[in-house]
C-alpha atoms as a PDB file:
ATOM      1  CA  UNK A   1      34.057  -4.238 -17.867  1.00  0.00           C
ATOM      2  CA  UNK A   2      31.224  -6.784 -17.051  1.00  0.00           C
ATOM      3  CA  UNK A   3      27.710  -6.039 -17.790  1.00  0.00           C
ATOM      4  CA  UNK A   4      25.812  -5.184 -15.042  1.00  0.00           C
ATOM      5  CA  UNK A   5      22.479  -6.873 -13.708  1.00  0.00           C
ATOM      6  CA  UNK A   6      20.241  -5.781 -10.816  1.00  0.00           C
ATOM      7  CA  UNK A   7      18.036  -8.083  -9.655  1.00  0.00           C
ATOM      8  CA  UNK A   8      15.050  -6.430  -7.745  1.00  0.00           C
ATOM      9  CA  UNK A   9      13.205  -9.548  -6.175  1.00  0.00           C
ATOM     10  CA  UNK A  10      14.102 -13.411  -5.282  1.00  0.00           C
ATOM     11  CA  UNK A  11      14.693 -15.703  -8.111  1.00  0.00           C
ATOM     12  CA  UNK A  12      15.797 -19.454  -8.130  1.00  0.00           C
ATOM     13  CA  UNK A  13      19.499 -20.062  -7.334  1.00  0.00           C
ATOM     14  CA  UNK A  14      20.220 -21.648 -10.241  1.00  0.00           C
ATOM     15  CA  UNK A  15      19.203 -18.539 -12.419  1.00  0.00           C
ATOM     16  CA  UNK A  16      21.620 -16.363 -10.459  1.00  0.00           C
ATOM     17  CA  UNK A  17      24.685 -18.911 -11.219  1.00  0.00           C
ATOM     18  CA  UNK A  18      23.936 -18.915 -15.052  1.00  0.00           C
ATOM     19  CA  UNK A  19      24.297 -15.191 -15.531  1.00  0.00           C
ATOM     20  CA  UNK A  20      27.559 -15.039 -13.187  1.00  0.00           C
ATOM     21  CA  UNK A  21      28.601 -17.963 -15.072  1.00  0.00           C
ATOM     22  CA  UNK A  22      27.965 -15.847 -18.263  1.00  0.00           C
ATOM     23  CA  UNK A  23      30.061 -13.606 -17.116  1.00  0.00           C
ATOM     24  CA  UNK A  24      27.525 -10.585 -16.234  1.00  0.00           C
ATOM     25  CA  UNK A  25      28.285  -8.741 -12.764  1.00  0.00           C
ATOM     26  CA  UNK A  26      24.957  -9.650 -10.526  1.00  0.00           C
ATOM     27  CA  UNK A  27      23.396  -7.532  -7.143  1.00  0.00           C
ATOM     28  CA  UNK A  28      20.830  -8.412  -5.845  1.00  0.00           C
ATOM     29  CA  UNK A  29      18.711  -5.339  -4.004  1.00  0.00           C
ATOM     30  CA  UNK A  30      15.232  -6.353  -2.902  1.00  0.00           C
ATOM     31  CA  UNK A  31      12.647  -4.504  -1.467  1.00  0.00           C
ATOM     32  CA  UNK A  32      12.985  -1.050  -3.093  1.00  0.00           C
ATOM     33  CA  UNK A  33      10.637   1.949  -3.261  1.00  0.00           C
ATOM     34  CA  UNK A  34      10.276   2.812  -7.103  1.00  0.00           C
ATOM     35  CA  UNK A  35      12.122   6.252  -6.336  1.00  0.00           C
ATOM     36  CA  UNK A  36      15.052   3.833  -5.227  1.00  0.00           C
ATOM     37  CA  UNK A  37      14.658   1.760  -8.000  1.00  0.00           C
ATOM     38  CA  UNK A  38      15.056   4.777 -10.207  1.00  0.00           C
ATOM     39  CA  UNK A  39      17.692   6.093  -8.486  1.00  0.00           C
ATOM     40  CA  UNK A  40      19.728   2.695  -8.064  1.00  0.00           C
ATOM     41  CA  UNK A  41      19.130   1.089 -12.229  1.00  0.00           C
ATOM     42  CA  UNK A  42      21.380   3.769 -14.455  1.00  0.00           C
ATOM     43  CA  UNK A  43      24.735   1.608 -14.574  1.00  0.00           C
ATOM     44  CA  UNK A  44      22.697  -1.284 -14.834  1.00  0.00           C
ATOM     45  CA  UNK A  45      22.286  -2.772 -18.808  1.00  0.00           C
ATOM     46  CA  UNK A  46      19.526  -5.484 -17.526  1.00  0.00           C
ATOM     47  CA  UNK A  47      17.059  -6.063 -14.599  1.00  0.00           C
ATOM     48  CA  UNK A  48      15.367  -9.207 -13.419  1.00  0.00           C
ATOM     49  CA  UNK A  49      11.436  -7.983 -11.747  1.00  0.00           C
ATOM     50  CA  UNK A  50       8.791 -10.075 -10.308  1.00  0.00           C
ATOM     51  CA  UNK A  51       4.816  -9.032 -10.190  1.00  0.00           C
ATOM     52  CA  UNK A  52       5.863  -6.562  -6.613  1.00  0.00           C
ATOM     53  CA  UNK A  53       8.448  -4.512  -8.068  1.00  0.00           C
ATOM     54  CA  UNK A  54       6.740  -1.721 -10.453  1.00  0.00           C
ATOM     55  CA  UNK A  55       8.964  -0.686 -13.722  1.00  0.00           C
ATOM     56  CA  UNK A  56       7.358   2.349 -14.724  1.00  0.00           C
ATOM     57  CA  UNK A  57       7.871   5.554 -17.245  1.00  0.00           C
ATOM     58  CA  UNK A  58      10.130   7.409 -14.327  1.00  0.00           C
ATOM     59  CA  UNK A  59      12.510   4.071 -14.038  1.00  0.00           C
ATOM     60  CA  UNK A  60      12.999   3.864 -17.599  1.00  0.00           C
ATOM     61  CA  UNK A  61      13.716   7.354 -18.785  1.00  0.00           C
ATOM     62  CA  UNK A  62      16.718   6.839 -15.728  1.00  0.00           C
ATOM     63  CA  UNK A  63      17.554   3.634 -16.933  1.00  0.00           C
ATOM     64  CA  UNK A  64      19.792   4.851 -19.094  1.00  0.00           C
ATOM     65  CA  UNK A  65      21.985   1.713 -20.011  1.00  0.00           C
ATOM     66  CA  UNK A  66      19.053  -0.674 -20.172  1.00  0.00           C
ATOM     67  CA  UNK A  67      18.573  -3.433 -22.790  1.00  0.00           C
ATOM     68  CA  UNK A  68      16.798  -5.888 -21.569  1.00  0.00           C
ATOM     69  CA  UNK A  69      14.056  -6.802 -18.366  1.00  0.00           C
ATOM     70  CA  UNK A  70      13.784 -10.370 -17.262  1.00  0.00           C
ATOM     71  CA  UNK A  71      10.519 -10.852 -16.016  1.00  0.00           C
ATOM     72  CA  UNK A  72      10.351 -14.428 -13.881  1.00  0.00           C
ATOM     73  CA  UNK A  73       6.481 -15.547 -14.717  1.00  0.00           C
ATOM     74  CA  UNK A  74       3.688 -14.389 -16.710  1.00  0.00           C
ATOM     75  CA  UNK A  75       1.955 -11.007 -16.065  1.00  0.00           C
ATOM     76  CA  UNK A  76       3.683  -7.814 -17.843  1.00  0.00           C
ATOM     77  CA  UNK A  77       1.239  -5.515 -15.775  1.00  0.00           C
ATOM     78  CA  UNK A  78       3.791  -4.328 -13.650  1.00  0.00           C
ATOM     79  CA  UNK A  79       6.052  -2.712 -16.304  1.00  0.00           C
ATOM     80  CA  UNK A  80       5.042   0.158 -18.824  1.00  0.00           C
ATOM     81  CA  UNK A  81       6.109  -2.052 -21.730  1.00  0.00           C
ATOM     82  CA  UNK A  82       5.107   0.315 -24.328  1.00  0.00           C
ATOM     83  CA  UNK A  83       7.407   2.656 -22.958  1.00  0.00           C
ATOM     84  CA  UNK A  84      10.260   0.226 -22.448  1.00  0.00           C
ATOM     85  CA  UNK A  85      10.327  -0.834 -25.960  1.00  0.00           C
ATOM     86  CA  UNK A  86       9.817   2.967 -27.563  1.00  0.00           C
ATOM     87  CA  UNK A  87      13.027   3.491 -26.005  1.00  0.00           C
ATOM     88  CA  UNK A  88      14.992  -0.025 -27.254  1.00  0.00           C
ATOM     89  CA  UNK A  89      14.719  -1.892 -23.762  1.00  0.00           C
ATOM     90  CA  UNK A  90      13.366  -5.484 -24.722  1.00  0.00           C
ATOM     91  CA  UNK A  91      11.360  -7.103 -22.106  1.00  0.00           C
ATOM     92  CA  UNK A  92      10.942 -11.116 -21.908  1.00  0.00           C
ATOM     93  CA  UNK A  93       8.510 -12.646 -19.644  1.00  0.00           C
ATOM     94  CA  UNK A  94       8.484 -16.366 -19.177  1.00  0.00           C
ATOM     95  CA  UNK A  95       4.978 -17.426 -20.385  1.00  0.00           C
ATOM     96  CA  UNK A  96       5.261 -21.197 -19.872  1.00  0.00           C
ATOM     97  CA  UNK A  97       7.615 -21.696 -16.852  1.00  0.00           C
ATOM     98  CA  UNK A  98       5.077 -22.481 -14.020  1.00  0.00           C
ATOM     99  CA  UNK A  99       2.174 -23.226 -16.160  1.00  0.00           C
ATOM    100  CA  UNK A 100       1.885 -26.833 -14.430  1.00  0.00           C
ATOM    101  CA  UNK A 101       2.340 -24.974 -10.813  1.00  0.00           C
ATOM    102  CA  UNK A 102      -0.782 -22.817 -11.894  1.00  0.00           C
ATOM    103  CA  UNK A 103      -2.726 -25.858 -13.334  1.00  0.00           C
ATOM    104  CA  UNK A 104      -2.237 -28.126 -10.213  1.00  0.00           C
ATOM    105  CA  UNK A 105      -3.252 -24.902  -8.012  1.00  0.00           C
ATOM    106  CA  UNK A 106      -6.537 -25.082 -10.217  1.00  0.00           C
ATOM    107  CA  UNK A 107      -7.602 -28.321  -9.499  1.00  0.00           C
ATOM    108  CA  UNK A 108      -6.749 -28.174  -6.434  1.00  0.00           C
ATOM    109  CA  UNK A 109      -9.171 -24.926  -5.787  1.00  0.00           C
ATOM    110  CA  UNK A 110     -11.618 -27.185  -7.880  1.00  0.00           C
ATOM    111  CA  UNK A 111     -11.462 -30.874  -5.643  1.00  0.00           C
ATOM    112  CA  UNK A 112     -11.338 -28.489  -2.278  1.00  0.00           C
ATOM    113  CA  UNK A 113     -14.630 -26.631  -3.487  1.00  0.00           C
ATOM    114  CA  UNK A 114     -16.625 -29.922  -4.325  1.00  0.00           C
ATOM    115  CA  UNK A 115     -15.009 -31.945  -1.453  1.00  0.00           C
ATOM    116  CA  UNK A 116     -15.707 -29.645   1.683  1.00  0.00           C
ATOM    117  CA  UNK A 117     -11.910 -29.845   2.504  1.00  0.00           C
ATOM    118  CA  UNK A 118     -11.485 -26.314   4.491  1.00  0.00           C
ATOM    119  CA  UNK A 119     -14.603 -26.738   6.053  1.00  0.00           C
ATOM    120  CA  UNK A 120     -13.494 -30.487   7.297  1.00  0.00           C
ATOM    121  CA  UNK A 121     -10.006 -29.004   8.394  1.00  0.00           C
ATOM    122  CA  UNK A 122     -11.736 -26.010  10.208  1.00  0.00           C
ATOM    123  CA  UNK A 123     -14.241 -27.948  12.277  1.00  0.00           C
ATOM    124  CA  UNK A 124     -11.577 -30.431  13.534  1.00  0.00           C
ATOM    125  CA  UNK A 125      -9.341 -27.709  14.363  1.00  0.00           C
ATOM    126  CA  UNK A 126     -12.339 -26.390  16.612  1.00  0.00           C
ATOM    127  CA  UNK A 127     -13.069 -29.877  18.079  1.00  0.00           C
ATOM    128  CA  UNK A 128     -16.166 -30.708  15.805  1.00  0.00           C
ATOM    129  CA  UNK A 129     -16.873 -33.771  14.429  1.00  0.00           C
ATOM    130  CA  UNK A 130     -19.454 -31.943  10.982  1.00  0.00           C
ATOM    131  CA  UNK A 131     -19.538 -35.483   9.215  1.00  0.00           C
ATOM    132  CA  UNK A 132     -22.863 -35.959   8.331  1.00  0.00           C
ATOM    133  CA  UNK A 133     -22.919 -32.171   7.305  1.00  0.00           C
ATOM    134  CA  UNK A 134     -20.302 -32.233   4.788  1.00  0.00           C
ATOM    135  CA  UNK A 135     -22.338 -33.923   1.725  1.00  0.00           C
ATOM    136  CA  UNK A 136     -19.536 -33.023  -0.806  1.00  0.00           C
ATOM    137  CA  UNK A 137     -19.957 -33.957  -4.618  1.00  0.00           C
ATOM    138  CA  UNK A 138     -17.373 -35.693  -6.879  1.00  0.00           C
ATOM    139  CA  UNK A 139     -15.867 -34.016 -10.169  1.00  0.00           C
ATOM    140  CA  UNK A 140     -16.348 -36.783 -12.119  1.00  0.00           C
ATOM    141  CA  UNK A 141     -19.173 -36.229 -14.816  1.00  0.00           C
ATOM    142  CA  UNK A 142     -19.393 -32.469 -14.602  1.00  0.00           C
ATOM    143  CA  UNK A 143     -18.637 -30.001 -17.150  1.00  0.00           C
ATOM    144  CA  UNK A 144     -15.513 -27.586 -16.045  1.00  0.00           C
ATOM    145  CA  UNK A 145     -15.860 -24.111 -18.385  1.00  0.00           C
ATOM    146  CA  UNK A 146     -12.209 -22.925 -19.055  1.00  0.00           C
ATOM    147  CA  UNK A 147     -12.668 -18.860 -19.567  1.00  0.00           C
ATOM    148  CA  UNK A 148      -9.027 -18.285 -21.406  1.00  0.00           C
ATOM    149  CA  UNK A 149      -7.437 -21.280 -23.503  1.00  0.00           C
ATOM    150  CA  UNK A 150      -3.933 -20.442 -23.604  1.00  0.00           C
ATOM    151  CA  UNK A 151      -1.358 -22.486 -22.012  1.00  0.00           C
ATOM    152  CA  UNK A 152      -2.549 -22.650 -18.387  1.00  0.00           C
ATOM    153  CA  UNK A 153      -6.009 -23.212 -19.533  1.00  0.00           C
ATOM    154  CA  UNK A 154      -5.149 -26.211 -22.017  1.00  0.00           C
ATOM    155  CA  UNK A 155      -3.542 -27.589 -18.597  1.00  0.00           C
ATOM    156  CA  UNK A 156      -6.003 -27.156 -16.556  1.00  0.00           C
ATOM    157  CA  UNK A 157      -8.316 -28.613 -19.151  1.00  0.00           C
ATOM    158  CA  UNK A 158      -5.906 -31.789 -19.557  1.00  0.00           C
ATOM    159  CA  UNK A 159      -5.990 -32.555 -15.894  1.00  0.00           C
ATOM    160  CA  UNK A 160      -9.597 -32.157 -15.201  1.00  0.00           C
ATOM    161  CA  UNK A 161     -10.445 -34.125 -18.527  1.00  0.00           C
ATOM    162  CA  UNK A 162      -8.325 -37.106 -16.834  1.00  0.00           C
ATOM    163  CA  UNK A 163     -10.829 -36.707 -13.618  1.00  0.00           C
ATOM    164  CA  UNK A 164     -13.833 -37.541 -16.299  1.00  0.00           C
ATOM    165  CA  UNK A 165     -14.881 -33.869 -16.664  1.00  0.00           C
ATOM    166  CA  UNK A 166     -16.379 -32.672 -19.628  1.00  0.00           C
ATOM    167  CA  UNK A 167     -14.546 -29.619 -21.014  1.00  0.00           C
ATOM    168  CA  UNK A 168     -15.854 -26.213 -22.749  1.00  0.00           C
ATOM    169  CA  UNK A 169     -14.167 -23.226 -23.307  1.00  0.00           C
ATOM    170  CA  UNK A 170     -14.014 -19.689 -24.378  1.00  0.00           C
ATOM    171  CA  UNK A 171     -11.424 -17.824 -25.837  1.00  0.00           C
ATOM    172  CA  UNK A 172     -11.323 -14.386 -27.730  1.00  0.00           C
ATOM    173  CA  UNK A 173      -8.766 -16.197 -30.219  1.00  0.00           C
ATOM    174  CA  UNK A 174      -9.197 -18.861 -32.857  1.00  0.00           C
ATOM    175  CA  UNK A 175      -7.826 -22.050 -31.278  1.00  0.00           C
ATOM    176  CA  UNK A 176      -6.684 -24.816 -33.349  1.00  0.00           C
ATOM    177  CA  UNK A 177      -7.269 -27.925 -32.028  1.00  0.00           C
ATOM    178  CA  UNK A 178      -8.806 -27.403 -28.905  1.00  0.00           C
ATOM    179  CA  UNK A 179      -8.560 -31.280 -27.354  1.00  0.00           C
ATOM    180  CA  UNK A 180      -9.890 -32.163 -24.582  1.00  0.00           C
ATOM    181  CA  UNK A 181     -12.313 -29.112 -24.986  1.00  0.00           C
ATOM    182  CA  UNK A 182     -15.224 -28.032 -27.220  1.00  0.00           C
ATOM    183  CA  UNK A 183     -14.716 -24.487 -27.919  1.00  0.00           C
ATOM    184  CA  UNK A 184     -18.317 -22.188 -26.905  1.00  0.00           C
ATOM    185  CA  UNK A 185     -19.386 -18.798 -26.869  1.00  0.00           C
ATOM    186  CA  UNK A 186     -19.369 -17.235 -23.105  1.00  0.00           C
ATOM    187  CA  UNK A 187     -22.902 -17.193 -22.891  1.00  0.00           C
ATOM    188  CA  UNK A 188     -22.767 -20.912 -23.566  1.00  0.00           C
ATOM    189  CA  UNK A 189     -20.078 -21.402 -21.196  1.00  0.00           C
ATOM    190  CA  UNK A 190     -22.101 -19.128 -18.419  1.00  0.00           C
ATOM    191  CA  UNK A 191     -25.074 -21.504 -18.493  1.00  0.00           C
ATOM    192  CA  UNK A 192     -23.649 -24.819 -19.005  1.00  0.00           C
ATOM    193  CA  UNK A 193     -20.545 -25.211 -16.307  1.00  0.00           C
ATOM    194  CA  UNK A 194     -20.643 -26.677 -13.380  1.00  0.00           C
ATOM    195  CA  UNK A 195     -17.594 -24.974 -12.474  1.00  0.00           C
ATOM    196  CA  UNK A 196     -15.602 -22.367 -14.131  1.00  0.00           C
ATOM    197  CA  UNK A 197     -11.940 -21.666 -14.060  1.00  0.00           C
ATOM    198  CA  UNK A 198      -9.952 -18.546 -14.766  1.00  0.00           C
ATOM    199  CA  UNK A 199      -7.223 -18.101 -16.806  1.00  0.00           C
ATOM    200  CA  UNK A 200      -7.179 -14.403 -18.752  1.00  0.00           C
ATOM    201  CA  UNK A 201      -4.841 -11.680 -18.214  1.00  0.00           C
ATOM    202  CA  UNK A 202      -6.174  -8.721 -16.388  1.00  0.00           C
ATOM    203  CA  UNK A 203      -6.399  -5.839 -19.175  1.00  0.00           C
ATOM    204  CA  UNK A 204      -9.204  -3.466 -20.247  1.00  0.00           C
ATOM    205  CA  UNK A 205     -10.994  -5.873 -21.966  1.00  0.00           C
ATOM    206  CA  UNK A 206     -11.162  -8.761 -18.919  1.00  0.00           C
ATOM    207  CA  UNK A 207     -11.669  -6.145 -16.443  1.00  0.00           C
ATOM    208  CA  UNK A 208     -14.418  -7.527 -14.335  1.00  0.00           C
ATOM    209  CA  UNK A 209     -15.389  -9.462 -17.305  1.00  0.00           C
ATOM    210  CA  UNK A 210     -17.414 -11.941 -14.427  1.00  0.00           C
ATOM    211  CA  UNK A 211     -20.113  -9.392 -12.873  1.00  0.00           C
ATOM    212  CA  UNK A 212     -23.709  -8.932 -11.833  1.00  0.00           C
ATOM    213  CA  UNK A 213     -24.689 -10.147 -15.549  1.00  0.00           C
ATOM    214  CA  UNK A 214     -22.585 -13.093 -15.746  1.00  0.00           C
ATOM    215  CA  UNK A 215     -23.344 -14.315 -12.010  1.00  0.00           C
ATOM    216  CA  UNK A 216     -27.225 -14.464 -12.864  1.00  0.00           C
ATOM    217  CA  UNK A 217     -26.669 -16.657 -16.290  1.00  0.00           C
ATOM    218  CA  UNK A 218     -24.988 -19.285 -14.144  1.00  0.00           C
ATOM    219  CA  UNK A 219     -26.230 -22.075 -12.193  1.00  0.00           C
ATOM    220  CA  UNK A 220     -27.575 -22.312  -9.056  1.00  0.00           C
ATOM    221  CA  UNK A 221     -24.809 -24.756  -7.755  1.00  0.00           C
ATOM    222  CA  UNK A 222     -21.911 -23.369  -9.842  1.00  0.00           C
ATOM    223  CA  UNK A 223     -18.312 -23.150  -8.659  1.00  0.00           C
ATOM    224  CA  UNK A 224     -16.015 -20.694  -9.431  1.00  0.00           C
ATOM    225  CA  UNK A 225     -12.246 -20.917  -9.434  1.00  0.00           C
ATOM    226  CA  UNK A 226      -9.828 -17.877 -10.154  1.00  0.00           C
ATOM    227  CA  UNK A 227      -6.307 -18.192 -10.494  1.00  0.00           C
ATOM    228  CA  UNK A 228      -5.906 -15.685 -13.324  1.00  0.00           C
ATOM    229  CA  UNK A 229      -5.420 -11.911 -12.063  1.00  0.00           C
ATOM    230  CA  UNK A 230      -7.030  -9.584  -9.615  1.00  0.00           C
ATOM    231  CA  UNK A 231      -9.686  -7.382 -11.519  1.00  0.00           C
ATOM    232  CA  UNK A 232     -11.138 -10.217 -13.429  1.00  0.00           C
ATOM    233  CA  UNK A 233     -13.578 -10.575 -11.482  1.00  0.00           C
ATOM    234  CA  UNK A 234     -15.810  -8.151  -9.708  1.00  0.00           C
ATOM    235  CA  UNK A 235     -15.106  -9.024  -6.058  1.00  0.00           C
ATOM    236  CA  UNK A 236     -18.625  -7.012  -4.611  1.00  0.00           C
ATOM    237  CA  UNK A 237     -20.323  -8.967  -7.051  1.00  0.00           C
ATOM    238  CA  UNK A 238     -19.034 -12.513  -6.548  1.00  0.00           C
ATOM    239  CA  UNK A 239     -19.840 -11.557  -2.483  1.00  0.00           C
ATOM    240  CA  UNK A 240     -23.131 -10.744  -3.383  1.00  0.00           C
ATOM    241  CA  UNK A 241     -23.376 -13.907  -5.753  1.00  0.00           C
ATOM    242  CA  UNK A 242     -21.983 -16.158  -2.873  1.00  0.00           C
ATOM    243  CA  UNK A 243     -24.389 -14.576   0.220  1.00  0.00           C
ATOM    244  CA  UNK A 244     -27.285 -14.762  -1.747  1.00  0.00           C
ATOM    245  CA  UNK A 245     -26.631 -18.700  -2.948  1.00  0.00           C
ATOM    246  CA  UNK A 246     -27.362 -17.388  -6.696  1.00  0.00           C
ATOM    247  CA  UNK A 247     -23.784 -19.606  -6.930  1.00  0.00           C
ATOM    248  CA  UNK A 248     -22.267 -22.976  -4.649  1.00  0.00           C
ATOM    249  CA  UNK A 249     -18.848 -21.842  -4.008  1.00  0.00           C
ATOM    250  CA  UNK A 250     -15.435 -19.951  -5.165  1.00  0.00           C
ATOM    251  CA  UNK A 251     -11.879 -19.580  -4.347  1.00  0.00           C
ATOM    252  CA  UNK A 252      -9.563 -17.251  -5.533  1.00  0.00           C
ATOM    253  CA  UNK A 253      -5.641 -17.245  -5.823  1.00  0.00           C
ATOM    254  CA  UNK A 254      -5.669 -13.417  -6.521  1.00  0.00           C
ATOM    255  CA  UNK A 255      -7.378 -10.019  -5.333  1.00  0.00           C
ATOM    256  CA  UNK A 256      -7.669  -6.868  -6.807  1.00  0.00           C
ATOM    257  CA  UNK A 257      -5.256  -5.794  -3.764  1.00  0.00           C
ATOM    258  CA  UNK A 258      -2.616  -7.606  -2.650  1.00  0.00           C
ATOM    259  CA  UNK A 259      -3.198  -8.250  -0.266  1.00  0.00           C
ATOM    260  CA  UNK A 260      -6.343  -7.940   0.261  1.00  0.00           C
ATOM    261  CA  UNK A 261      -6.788  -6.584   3.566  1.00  0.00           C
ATOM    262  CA  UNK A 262     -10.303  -7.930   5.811  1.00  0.00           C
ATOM    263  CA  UNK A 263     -12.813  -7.585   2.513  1.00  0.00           C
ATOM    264  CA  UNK A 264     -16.033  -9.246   3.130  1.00  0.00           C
ATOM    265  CA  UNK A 265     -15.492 -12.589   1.013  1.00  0.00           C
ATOM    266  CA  UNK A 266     -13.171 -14.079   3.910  1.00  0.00           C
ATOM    267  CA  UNK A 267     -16.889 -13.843   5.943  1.00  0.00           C
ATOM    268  CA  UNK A 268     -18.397 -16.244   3.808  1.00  0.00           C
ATOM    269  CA  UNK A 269     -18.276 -20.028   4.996  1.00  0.00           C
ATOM    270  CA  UNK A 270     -18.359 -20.717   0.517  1.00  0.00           C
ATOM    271  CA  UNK A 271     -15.339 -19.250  -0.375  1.00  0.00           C
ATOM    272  CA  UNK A 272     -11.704 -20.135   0.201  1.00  0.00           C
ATOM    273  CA  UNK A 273      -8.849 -18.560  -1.187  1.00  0.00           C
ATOM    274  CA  UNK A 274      -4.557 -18.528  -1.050  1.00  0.00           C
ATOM    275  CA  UNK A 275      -2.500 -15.801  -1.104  1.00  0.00           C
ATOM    276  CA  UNK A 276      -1.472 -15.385  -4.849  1.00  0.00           C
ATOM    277  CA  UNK A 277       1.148 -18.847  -4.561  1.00  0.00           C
ATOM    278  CA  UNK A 278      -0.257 -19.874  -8.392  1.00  0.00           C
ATOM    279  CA  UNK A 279       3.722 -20.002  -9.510  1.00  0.00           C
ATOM    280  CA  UNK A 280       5.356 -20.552  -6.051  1.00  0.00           C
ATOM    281  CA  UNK A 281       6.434 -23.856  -6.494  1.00  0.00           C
ATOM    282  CA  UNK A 282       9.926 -24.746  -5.936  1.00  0.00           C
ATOM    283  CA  UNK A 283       9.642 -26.634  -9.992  1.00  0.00           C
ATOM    284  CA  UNK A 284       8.083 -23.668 -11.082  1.00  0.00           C
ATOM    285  CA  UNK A 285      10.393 -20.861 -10.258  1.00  0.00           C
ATOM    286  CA  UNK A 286      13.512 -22.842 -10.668  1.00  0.00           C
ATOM    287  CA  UNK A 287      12.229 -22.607 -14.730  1.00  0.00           C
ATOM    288  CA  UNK A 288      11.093 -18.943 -14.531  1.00  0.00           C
ATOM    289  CA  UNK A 289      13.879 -17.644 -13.227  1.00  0.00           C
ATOM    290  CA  UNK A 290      16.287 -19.961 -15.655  1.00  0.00           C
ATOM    291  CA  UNK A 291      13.733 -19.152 -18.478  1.00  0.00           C
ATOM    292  CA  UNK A 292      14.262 -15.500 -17.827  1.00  0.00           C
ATOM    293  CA  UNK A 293      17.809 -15.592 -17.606  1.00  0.00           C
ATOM    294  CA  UNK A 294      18.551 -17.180 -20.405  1.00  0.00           C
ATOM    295  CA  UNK A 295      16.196 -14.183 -21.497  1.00  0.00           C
ATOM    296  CA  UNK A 296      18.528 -11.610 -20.555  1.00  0.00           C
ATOM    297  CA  UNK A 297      21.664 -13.556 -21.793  1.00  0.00           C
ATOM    298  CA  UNK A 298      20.546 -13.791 -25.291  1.00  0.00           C
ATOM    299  CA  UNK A 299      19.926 -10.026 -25.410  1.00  0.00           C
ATOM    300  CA  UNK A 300      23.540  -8.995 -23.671  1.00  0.00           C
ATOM    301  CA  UNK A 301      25.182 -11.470 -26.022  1.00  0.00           C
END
């Protein structure tokens, strides 16, 4: 009898056809309450889950054929790994399948904040003509401050370094080789950028690591880009930061709720934001989903 996978959310095509082509009997149910989850996954020996569908300590202890979780993209926050792997279920994420989707995102947050591009679009849109009041700044020359240096923060790094930024970083890791940046400490980083970018996993430790404090170390004119995780930064704090000038500008890929609902930053005229699409590109989740199968095929063979 074929293996059974359940595949809880939308994944590329292409991902689907290897693990039929493997020989692994696929469904696909999407949209399911976590008590439906639990009570759907016990013939199932693997499951594919994005970021919405929650794999918790119930789910598990049903699963009881489980080897393997495919996780298409980065964050694990969703599922109680600890608890998966105490009882033998491996789980695979795919760390560097839309790290270019994410990096391109970045820079584009960064070139919209500098260049007065949703404030442009929104005035035309109205039937202005705010010319003469958008006095936008260029990248070029100004030092970007990349707050996590893994894979998506090298990238980001690369990019801007191409635009003529200079590039410091901070990471809570030793990083070898840290081209195009100059590794600093994150008071260093705090004071020095002209614009800061994101790119830390939200965990005790990064949980509003960008406050109150860190807001009034910055400059005046600094930019803020966050593309990492909700809960990174404090959101009443970057409001405050933003209506008060104390910093130029943010955007933000990702909330502490998704979504966010009508929360005061989407009153400010210097601060624009998308609705957590950091991975949805069509490159991108053709390799996480792939990645991620191959994941689960490795494990079931």
């Amino acid at each position: 009898m074929a293996e059974k996978v359940l595949v809880c959310n939308p994944v590329a095509e292409e991902a689907i056809d290897m693990l039929k082509d493997a020989g692994f009997e696929v469904h696909e149910e999407f949209g399911m309450s976590q008590e439906e989850l639990t009570e759907k996954v016990p013939p199932y020996e693997a499951m594919i889950v994005r970021s919405s569908t929650k794999v918790r300590k119930p789910t598990l202890d049903a699963a009881e054929n489980l080897k393997v979780i495919g996780r298409p993209g980065i964050g694990l926050d969703n599922i109680d790994v600890e608890h998966a792997r105490e009882k033998g279920i491996a789980v695979h994420n795919t760390p560097t399948a839309t790290t270019i989707s994410v990096a391109e995102l970045a820079m584009t947050h960064i070139l919209a904040c500098f260049r007065d591009v949703v404030a442009g679009t929104n005035s035309l849109r109205e039937g202005g003509w705010i010319k003469s009041e958008l006095k936008s700044n260029e990248i070029y020359g100004k030092t970007l401050g990349v707050i996590g240096y893994g894979n998506i923060g090298r990238a980001v790094a690369e990019r801007a370094h191409a635009f003529g930024m200079d590039i410091i970083a901070f990471d809570v890791v030793d990083i070898e080789d840290p081209e195009p940046a100059t590794m600093v400490d994150m008071d260093t980083l705090l004071k020095e950028s002209d614009v800061m970018t994101l790119h830390v996993p939200h965990m005790e430790a990064t949980h509003h690591m960008l406050s109150h404090e860190e807001f009034e170390k910055m400059k005046d004119d600094a930019v803020i880009v966050d593309c990492a995780r909700g809960g990174v930064i404090h959101e009443e704090a970057l409001y405050e930061a933003l209506k008060d000038n104390k910093i130029r500008f943010a955007a933000k890929d990702v909330f502490e709720e998704e979504p966010p609902g009508e929360i005061p930053l989407f009153e400010l005229d210097n601060f624009h934001a998308t609705p957590h699409i950091g991975a949805q590109t069509e490159e991108g989740q053709i390799r996480a989903g792939t990645q991620a199968a191959e994941k689960i095929i490795e494990e079931l063979k």
